[in-house]
Protein backbone atom coordinates (compact mmCIF):
# COMPACT_ATOMS: atom_id res chain seq x y z
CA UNK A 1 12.40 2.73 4.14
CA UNK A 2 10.31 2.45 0.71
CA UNK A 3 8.43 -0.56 0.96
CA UNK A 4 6.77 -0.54 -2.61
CA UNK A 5 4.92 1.12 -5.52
CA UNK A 6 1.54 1.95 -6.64
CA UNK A 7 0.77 -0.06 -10.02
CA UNK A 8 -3.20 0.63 -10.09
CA UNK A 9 -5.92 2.25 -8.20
CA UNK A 10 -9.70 1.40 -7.53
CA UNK A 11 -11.38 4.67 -7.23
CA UNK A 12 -14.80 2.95 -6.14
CA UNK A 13 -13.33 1.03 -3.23
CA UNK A 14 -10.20 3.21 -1.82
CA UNK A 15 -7.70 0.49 -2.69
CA UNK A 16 -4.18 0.99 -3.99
CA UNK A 17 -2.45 -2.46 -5.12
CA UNK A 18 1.10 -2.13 -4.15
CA UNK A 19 3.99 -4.23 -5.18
CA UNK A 20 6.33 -5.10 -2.43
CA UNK A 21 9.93 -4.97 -1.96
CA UNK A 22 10.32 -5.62 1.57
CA UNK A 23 7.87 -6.78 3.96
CA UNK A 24 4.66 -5.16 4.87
CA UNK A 25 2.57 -6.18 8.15
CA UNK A 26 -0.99 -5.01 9.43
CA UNK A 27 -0.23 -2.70 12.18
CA UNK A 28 2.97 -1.03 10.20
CA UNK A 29 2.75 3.26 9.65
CA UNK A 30 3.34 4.17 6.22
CA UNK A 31 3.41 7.26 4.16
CA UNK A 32 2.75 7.29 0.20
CA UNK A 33 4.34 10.14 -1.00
CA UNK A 34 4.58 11.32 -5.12
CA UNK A 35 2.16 11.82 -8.19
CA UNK A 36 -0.13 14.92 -5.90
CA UNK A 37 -0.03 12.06 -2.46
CA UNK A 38 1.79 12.87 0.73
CA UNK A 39 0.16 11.16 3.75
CA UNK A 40 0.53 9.03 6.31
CA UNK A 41 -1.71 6.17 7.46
CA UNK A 42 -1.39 3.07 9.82
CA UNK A 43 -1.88 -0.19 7.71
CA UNK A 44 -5.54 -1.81 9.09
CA UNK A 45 -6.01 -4.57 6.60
CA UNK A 46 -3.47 -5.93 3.74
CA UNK A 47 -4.95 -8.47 1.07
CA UNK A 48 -3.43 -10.73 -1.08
CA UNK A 49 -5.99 -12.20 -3.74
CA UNK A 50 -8.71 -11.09 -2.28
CA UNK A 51 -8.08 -13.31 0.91
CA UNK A 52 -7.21 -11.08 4.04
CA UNK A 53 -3.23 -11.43 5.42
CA UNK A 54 -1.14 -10.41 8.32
CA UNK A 55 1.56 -9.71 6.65
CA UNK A 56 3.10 -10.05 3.19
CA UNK A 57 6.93 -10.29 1.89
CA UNK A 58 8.97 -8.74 -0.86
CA UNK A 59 7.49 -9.37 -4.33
CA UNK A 60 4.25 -9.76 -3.64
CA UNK A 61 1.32 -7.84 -4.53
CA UNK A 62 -0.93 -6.51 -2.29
CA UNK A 63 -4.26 -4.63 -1.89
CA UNK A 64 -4.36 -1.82 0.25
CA UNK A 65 -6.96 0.29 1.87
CA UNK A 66 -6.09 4.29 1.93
CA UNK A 67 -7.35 6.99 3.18
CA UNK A 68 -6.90 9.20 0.42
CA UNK A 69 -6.60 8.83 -3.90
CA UNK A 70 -3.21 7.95 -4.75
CA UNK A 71 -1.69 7.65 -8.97
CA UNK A 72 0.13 4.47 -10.16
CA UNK A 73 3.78 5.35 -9.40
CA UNK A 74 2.83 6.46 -5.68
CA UNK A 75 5.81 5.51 -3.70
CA UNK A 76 5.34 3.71 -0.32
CA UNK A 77 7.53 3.57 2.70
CA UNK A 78 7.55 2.63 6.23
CA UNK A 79 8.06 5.13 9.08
């Protein structure tokens, strides 16, 4: 189930801001997959604003900690 989209990446902190478009809690498995990215990883911390969340809802943007470089465009989905 795609869950979002990459729209920018900070190289110098491993963080991929993701737009959502369903919800997305701590805890969940996702994979990113597209633009050279196809891994999965278990979602440890989600941020909104800089302010740490539990979980976040469709249409909001979130920061995201990989474990890998992912592109703007990187699709993400739950599995």
């Amino acid at each position: 189930m795609k869950v979002g989209k990459v729209t920018h990446y900070y190289d110098n902190l491993g963080v991929a801001i993701v737009e959502l478009k369903a919800t997305l809690k701590v805890g969940d498995k996702v994979k990113f997959e597209g633009h050279g990215a196809d891994f999965e990883q278990n979602v440890d911390s989600l941020q909104i604003e800089h302010k740490q969340v539990e979980k976040a809802s469709a249409g909001k943007v979130v920061g995201l900690k990989t474990a890998q470089k992912v592109k703007e465009g990187t699709e993400v989905e739950k599995v």
